[in-house]
Protein backbone atom coordinates (compact mmCIF):
# COMPACT_ATOMS: atom_id res chain seq x y z
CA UNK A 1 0.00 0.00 0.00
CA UNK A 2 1.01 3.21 -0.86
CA UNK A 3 2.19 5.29 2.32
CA UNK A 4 4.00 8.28 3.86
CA UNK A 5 5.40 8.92 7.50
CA UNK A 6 4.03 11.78 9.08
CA UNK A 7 5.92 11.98 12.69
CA UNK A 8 5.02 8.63 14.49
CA UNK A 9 2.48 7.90 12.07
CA UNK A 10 1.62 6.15 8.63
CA UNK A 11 -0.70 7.87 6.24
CA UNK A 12 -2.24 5.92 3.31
CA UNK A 13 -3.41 7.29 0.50
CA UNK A 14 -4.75 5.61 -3.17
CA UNK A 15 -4.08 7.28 -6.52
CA UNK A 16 -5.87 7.93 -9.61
CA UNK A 17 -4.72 9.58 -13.53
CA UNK A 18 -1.91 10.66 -14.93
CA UNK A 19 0.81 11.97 -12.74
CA UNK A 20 1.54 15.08 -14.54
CA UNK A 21 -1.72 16.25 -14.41
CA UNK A 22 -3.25 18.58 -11.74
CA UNK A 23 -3.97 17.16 -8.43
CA UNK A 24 -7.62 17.00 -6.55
CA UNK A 25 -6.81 15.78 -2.86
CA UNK A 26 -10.31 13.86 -1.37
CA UNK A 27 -10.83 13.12 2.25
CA UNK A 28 -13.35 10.32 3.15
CA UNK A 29 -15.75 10.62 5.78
CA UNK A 30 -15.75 9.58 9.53
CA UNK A 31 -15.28 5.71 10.04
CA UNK A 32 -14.80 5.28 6.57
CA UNK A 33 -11.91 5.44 4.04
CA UNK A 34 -10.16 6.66 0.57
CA UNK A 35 -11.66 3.29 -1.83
CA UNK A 36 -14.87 5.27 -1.24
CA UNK A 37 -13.78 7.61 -4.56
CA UNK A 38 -13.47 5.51 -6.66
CA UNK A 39 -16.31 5.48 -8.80
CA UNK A 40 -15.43 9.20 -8.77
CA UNK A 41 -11.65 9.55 -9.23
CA UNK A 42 -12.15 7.05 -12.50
CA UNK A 43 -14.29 9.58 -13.79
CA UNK A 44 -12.44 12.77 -13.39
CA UNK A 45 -10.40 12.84 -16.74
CA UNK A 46 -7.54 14.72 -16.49
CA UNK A 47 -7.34 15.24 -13.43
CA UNK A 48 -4.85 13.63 -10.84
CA UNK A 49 -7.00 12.16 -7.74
CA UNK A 50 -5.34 10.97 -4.74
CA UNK A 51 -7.90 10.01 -1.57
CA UNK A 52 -5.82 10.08 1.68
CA UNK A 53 -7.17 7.80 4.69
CA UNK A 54 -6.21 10.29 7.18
CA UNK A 55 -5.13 8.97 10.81
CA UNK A 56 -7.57 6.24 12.53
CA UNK A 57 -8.83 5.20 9.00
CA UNK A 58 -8.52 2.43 6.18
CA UNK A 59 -4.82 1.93 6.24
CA UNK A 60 -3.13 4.93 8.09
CA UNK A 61 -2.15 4.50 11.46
CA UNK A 62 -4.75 4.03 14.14
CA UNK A 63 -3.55 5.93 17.22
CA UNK A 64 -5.49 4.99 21.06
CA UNK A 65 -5.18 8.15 23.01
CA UNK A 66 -8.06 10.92 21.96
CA UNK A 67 -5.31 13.80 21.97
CA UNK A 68 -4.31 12.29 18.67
CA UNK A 69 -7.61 13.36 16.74
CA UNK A 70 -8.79 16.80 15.77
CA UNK A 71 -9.71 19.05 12.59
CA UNK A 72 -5.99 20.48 12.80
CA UNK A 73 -4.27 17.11 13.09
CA UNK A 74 -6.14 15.65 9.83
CA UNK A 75 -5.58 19.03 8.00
CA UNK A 76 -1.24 18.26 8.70
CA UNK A 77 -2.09 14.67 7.20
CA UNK A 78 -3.25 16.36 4.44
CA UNK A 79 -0.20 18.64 4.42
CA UNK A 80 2.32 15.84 5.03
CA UNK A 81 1.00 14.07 2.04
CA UNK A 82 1.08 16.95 0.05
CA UNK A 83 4.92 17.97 0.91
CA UNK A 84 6.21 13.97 0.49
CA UNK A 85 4.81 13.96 -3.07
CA UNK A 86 5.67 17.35 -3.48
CA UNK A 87 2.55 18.26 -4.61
CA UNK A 88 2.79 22.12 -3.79
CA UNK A 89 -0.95 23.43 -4.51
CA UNK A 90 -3.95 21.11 -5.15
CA UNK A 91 -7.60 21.49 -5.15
CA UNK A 92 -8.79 20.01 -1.64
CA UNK A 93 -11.91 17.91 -1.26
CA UNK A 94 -14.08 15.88 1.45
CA UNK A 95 -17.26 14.56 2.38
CA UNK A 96 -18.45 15.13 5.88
CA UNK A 97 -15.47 14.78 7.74
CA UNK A 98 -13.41 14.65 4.81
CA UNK A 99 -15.34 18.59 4.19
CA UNK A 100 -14.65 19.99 7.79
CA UNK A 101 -10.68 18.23 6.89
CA UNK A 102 -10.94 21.02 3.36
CA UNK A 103 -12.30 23.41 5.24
CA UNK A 104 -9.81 23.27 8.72
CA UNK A 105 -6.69 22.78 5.38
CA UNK A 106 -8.05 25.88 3.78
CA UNK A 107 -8.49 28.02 6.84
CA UNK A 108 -4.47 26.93 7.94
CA UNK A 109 -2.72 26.70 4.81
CA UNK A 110 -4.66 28.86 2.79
CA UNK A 111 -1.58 28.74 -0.10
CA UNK A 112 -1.71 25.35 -0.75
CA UNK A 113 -5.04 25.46 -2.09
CA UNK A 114 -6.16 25.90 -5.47
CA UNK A 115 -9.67 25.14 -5.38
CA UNK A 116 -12.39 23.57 -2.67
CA UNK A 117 -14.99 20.72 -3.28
CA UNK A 118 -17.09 20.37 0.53
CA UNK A 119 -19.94 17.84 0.30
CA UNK A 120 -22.02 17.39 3.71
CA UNK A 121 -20.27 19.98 6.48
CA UNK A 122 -20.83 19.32 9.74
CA UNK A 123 -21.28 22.92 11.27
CA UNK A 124 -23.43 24.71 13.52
CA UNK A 125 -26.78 23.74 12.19
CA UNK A 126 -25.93 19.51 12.33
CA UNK A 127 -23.21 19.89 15.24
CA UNK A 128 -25.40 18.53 18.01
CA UNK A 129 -27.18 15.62 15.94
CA UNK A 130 -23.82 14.51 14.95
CA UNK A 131 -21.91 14.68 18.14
CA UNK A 132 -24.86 12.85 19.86
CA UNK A 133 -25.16 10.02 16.97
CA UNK A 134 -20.86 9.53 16.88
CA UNK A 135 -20.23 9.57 21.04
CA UNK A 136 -23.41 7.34 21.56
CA UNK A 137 -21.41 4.92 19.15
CA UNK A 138 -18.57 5.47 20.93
CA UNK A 139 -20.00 4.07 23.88
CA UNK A 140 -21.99 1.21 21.98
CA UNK A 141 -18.27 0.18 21.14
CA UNK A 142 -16.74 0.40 24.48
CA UNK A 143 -19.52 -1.30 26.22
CA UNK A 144 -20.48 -3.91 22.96
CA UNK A 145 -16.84 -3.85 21.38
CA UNK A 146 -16.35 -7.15 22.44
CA UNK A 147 -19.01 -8.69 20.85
CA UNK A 148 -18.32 -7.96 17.02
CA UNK A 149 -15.02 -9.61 16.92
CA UNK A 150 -16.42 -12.80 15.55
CA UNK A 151 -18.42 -11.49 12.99
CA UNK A 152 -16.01 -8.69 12.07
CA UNK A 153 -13.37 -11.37 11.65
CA UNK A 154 -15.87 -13.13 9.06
CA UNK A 155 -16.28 -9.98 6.92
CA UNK A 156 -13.05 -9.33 6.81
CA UNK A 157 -12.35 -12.81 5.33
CA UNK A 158 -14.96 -12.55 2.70
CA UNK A 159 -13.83 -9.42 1.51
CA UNK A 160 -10.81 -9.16 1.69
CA UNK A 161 -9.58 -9.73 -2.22
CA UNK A 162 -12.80 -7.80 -3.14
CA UNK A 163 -12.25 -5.35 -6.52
CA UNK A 164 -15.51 -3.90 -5.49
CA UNK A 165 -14.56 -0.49 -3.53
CA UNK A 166 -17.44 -0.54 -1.37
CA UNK A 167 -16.69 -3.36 0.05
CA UNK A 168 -13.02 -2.87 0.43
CA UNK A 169 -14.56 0.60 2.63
CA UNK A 170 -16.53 -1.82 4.83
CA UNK A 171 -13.32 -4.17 5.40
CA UNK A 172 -11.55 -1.13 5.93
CA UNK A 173 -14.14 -0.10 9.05
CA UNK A 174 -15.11 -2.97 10.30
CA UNK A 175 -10.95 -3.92 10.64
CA UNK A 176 -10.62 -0.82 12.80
CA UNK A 177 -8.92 -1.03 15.89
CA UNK A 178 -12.56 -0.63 18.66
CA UNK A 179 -10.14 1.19 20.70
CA UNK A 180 -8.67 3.23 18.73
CA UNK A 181 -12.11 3.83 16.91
CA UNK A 182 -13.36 4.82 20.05
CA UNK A 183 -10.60 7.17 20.70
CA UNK A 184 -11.33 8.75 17.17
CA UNK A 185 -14.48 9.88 18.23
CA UNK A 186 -13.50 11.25 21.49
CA UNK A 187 -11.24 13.37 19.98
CA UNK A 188 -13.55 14.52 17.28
CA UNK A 189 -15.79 15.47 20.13
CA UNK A 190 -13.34 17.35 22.33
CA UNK A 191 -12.56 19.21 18.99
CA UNK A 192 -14.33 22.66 18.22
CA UNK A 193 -15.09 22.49 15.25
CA UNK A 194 -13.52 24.55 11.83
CA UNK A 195 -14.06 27.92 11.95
CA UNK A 196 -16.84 29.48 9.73
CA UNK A 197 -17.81 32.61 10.70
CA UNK A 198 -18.54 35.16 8.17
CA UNK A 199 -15.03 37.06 8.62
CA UNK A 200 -13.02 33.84 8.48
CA UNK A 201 -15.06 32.31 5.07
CA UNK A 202 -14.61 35.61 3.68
CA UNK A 203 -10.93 35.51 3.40
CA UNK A 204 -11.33 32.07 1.24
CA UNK A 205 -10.50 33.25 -2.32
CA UNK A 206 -10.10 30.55 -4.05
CA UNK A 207 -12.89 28.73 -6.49
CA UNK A 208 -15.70 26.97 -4.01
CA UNK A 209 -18.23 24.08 -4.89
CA UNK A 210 -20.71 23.19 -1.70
CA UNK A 211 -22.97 20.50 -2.04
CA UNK A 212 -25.88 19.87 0.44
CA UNK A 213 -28.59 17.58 0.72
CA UNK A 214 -31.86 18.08 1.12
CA UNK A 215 -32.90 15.12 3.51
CA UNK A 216 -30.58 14.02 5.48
CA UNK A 217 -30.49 13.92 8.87
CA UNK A 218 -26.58 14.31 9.80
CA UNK A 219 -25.39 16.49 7.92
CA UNK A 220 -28.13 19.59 7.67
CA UNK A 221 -29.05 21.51 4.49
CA UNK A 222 -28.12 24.95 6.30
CA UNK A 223 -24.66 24.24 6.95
CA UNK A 224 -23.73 23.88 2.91
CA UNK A 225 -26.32 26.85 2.50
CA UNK A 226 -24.10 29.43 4.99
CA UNK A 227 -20.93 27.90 3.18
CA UNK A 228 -22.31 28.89 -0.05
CA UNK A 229 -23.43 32.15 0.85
CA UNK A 230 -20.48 33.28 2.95
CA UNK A 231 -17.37 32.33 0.64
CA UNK A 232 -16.83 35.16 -1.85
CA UNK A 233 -18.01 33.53 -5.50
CA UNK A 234 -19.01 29.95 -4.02
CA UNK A 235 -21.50 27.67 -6.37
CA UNK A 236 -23.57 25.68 -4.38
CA UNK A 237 -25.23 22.26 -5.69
CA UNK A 238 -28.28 20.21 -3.98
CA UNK A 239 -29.20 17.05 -4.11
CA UNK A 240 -32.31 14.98 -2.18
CA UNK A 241 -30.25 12.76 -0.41
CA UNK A 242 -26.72 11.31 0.13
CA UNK A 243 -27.07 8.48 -1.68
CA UNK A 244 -27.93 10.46 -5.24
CA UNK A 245 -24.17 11.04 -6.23
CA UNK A 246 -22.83 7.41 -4.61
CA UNK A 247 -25.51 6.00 -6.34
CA UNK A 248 -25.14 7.69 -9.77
CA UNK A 249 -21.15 8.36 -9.95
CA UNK A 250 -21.29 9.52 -13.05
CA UNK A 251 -23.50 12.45 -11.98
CA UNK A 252 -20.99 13.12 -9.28
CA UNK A 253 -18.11 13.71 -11.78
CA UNK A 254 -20.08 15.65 -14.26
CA UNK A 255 -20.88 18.11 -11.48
CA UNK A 256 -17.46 18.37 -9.99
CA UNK A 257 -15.34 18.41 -13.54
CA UNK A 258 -18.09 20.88 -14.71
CA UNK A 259 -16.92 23.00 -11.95
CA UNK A 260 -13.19 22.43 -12.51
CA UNK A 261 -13.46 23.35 -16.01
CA UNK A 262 -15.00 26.49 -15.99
CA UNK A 263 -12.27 27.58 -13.36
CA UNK A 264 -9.16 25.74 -15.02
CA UNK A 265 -9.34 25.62 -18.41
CA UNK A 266 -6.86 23.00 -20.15
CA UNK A 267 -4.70 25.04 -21.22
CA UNK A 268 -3.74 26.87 -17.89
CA UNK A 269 -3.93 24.07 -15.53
CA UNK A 270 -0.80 22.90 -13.41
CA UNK A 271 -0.33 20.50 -10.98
């Protein structure tokens, strides 16, 4: 597997296109992991894609103390995996997390980004649904943890030679460490989350897409609306659930290369 050291830890991260081509950097959601872009990265022709598993995730390191986790930490995973390839600017992307991750990058190294792609944030208007769904799981795990060995074991054996990325995401979860996972959350919790007031969003000048959902309960409508509104220039997209651009790929990349296009045109892109 592909990897980099960042400090203590391993980052892993999958790649997609041609290497001299310009770079979009994706960052998975919580729990899950970088084979989750697949269907997408395959689609976005001419473009470089790289999806990082950033730490506790698919196969980076999984650390156990909660002091390892926060927006700023996953942001310098980013980073880290940005300097070792020596990638120096690169349009930064994420869903749910993976779009707090762009948004905490963009807000601390505001020169390494060309352009932002933030699916699902998790701001003010879904902060309380989401910490209360993620730290009740936490403690399902602690107190239940020891239960889904057996059957975690099982999927792991069934899919583990899979070519079908979805299921290589749900090896990729269910083989996480419980304690570690655990930690993850904790730290997520104890971590404020990115800034986004109007000052702060208003010094972003670089080419936005927000996308939002319409139902769906975790990540709320309002948060991708203020993104939207706030960032100088921003083009926000909607769509009725979640499951509309993982279900229809295709639709995904049209919307995301129609974006890139109009901003980078061929002949002026660089990596």
């Amino acid at each position: 597997m592909p990897t980099i050291s960042h400090g203590k830890l391993s980052i892993h991260y999958l790649e997609w296109g041609n290497p001299g081509d310009p770079v979009i950097i994706l960052v998975h959601g919580v729990l899950l992991s970088s084979p989750m872009f697949e269907p997408l990265a395959t689609r976005l022709k001419g473009w470089r894609v790289i999806g990082v598993d950033v730490r506790g995730h698919g196969g980076s390191s999984r650390p156990r103390q909660s002091r390892c986790y926060s927006w700023r930490l996953f942001a310098s995973d980013v980073r880290a995996l940005m300097d070792e390839l020596g990638i120096e600017k690169a349009v930064i992307g994420g869903v749910s997390l993976g779009a707090n991750v762009a948004l905490e990058f963009a807000h601390l190294f505001p020169a390494r980004v060309r352009a932002l792609v933030i699916e699902m944030p998790v701001l003010s208007a879904s902060e309380g649904p989401a910490r209360y769904t993620f730290v009740s799981a936490g403690k399902a795990l602690r107190r239940f943890g020891r239960f889904l060995g057996v059957p975690a074991g099982l999927v792991r054996k069934l899919v583990a030679t899979s070519r079908y990325p979805e299921l290589v995401v749900l090896r990729n979860t269910v083989s996480m460490d419980l304690l570690a996972t655990a930690a993850l959350i904790d730290g997520i919790d104890q971590s404020p989350i990115p800034l986004h007031d109007a000052k702060v969003l208003a010094a972003i000048d670089v080419p936005t897409l927000v996308i939002g959902h319409r139902f769906d309960p975790l990540h709320h409508r309002d948060d991708a609306v203020h993104l939207a509104a706030k960032i100088p220039g921003a083009e926000f997209a909607s769509n009725l659930t979640l499951l509309d651009f993982r279900l229809f790929p295709s639709r995904y990349a049209k919307a995301v290369l129609e974006f890139l296009n109009c901003h980078f045109a061929k002949g002026a892109r660089r990596p």
